[in-house]
C-alpha atoms as a PDB file:
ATOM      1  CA  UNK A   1      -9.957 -30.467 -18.910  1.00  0.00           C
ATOM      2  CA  UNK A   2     -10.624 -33.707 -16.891  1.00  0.00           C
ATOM      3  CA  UNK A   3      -8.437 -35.811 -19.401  1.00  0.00           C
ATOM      4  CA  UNK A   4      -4.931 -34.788 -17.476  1.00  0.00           C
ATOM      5  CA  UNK A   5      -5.938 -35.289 -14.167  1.00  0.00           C
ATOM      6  CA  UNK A   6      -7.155 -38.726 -15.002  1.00  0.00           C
ATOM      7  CA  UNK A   7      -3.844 -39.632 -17.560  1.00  0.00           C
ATOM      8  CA  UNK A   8      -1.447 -38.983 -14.980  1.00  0.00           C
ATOM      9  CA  UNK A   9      -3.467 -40.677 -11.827  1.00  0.00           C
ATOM     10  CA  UNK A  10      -3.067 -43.525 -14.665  1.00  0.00           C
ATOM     11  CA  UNK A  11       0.226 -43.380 -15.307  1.00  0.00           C
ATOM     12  CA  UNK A  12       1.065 -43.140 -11.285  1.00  0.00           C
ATOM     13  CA  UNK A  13      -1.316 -46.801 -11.396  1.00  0.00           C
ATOM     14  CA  UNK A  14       0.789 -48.299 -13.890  1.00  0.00           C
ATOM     15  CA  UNK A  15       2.881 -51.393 -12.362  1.00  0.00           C
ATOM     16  CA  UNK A  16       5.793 -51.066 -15.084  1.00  0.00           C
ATOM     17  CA  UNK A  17       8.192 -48.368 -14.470  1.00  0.00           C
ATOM     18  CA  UNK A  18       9.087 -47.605 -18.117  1.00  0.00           C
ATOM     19  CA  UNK A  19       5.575 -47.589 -19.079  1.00  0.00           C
ATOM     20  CA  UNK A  20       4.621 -45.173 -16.266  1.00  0.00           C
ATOM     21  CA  UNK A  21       7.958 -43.135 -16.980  1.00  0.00           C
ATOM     22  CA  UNK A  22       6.781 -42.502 -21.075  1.00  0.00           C
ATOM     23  CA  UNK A  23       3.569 -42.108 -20.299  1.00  0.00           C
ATOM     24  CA  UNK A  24       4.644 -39.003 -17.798  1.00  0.00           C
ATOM     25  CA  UNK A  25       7.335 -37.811 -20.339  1.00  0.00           C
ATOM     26  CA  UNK A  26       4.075 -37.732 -22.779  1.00  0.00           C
ATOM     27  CA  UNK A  27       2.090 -35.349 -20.539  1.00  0.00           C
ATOM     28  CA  UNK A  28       4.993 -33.087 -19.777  1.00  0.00           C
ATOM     29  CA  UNK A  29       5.591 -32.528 -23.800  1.00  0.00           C
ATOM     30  CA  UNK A  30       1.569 -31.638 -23.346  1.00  0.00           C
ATOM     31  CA  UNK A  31       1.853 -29.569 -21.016  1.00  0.00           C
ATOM     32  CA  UNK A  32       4.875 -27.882 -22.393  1.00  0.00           C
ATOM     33  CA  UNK A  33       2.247 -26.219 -24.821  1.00  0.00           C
ATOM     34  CA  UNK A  34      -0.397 -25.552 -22.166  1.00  0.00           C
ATOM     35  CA  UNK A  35       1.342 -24.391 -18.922  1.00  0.00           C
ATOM     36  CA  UNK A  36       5.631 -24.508 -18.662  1.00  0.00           C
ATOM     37  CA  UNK A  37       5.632 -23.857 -15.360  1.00  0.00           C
ATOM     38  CA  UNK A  38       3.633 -27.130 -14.383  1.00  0.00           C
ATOM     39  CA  UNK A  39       5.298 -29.138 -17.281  1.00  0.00           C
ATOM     40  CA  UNK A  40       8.777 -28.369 -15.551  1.00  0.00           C
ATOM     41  CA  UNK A  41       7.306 -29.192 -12.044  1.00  0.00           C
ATOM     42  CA  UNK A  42       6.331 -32.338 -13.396  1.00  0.00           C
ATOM     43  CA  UNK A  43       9.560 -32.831 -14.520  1.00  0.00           C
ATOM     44  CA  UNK A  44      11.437 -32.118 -11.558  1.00  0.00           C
ATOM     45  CA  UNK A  45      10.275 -34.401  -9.678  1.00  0.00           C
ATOM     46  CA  UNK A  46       9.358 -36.915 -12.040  1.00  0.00           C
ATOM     47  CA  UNK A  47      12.408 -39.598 -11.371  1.00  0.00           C
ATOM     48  CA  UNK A  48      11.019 -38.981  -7.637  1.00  0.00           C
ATOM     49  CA  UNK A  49       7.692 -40.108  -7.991  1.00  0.00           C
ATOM     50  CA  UNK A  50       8.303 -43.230  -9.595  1.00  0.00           C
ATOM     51  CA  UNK A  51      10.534 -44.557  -6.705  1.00  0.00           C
ATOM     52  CA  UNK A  52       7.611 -47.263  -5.883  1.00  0.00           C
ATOM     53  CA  UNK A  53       7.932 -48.235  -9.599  1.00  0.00           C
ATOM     54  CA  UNK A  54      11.454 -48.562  -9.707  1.00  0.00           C
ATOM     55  CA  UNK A  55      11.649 -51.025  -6.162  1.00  0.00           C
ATOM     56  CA  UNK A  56       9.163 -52.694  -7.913  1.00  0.00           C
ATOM     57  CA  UNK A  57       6.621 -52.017  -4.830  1.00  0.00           C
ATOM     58  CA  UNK A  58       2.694 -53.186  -5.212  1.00  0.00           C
ATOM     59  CA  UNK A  59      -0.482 -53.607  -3.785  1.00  0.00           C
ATOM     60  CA  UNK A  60      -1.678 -51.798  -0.490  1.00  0.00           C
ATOM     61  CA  UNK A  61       1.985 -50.967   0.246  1.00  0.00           C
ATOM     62  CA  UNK A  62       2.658 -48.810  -2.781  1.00  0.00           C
ATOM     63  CA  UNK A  63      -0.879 -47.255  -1.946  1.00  0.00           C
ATOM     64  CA  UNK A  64       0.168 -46.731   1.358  1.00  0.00           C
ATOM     65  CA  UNK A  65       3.801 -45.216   0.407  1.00  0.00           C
ATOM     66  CA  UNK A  66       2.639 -42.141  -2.379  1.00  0.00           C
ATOM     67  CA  UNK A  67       0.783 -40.804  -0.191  1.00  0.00           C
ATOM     68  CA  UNK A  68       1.462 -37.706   2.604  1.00  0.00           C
ATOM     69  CA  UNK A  69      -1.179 -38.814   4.919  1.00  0.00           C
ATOM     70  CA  UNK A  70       0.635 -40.636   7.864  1.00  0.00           C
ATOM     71  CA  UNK A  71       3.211 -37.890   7.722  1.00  0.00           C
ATOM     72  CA  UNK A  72       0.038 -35.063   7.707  1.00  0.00           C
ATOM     73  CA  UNK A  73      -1.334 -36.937  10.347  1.00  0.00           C
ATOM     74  CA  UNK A  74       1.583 -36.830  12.940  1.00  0.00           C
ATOM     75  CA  UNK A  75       1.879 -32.863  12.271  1.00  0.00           C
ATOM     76  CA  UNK A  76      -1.736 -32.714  13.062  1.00  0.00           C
ATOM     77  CA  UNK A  77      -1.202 -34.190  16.449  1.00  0.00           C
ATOM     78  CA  UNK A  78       1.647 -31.785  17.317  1.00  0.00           C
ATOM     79  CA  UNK A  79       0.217 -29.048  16.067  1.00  0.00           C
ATOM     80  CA  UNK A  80      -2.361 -29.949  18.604  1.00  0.00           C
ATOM     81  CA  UNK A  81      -0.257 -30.502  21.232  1.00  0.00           C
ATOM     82  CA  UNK A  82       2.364 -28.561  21.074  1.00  0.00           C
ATOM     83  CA  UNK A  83      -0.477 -25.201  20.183  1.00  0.00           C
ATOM     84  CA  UNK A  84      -1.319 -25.770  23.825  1.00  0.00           C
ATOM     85  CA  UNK A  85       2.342 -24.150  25.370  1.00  0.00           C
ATOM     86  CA  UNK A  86       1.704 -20.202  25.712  1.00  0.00           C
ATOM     87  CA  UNK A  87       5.331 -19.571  26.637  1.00  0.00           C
ATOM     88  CA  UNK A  88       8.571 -21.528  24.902  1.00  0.00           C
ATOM     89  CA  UNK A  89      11.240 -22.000  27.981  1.00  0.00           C
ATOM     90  CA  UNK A  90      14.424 -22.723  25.611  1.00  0.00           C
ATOM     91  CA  UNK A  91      15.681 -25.306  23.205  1.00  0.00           C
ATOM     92  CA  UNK A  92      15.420 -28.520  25.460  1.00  0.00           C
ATOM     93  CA  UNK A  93      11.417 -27.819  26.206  1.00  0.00           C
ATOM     94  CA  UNK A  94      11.003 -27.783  22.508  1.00  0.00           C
ATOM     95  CA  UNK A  95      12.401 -30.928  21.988  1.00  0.00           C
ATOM     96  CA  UNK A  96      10.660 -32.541  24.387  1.00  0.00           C
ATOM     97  CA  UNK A  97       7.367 -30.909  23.686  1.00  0.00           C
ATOM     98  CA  UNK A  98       8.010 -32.229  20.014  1.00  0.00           C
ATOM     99  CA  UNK A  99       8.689 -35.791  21.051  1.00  0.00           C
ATOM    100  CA  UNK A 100       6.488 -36.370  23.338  1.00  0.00           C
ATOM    101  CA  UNK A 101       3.386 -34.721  20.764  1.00  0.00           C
ATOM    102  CA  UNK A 102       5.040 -37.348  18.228  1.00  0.00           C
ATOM    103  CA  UNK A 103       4.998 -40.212  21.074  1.00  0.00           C
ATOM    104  CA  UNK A 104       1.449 -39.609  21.318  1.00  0.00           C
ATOM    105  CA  UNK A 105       1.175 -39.548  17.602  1.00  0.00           C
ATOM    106  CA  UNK A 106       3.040 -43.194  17.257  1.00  0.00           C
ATOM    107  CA  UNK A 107      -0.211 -44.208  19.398  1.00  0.00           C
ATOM    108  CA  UNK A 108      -2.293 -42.822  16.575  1.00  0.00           C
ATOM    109  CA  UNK A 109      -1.361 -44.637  13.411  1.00  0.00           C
ATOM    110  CA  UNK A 110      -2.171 -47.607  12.660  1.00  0.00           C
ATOM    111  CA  UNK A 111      -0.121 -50.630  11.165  1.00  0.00           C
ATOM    112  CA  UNK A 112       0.828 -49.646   7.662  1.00  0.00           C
ATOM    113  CA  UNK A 113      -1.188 -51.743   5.016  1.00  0.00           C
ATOM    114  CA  UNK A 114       0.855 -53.888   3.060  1.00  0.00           C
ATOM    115  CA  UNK A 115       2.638 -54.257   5.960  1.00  0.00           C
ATOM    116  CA  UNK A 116       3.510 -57.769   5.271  1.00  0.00           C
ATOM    117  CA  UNK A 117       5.615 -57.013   1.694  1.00  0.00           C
ATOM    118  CA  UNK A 118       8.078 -54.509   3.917  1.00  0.00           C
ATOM    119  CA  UNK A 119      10.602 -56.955   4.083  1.00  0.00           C
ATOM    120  CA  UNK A 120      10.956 -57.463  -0.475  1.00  0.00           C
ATOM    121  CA  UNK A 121      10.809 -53.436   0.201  1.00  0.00           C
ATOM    122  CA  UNK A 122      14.181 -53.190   2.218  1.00  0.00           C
ATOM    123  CA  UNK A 123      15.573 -55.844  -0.026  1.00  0.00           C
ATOM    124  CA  UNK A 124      15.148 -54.012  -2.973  1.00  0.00           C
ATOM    125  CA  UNK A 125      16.584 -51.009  -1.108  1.00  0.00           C
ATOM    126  CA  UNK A 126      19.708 -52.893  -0.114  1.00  0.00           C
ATOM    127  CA  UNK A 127      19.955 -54.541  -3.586  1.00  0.00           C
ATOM    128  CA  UNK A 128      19.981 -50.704  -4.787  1.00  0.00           C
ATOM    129  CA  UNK A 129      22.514 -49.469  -2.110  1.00  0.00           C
ATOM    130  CA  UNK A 130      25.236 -52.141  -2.719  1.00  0.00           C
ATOM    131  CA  UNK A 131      24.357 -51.391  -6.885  1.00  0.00           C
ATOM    132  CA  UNK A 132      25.264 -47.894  -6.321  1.00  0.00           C
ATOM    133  CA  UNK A 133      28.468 -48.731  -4.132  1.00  0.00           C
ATOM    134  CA  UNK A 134      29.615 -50.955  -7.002  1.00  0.00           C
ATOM    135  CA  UNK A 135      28.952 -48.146  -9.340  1.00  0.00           C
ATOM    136  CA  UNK A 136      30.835 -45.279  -7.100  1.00  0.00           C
ATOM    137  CA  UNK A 137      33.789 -48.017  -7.006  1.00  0.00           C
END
């Protein structure tokens, strides 16, 4: 069944929120039929997944924010680092074994592309903040 794998990669590539939000709902009345437990998975986290959609985020940025890999990429490091310590000597040498193997991470990654469209990113995030204040209020 290559057809779902490739409808919801689409849907995920849409740039219109609603569009990519129906054309999810679609697959998860699908996959009601097929498999309930991955239908309600896709559910769940449905409103989630969209979050680039809904801040209205494109290009190389959005690329760069659904996926895991920077995140993958510093655990790799401290797994690394931190599998070299045979014997844990309390809380504080944790800490700063976990720092310092995500110091050496920071060193690691480079600038985030679609670095430049950051700054419509945090104003759509503080345009959403002071809508929900209103909304609490």
């Amino acid at each position: 069944m290559l057809i779902f794998p490739r409808s919801i990669s689409a849907a995920y590539k849409m740039a219109d929120y609603d569009a990519a939000k129906k054309s999810l709902e679609s697959m998860v009345r699908y996959l009601e039929k097929l498999n309930p437990s991955a239908a309600g998975s896709l559910r769940e986290g449905l409103e989630e997944t969209l979050t680039v959609h809904k801040l209205e985020v494109t290009g190389l940025l959005r690329k760069a924010l659904q996926t895991t890999n920077p995140i993958e990429s510093c655990f790799s490091v401290s797994k690394t680092i931190t599998g070299r310590v045979k014997r844990w000597r309390g809380d504080d040498m944790v800490q700063r074994w976990a720092v310092a193997s995500l110091l050496r991470a920071e060193n690691k990654i480079r600038c985030v592309k679609g670095h430049k469209k950051i700054p419509k990113l945090i104003a759509a995030l503080q345009l959403r903040s002071i809508d929900r204040k209103e909304a609490a209020a």
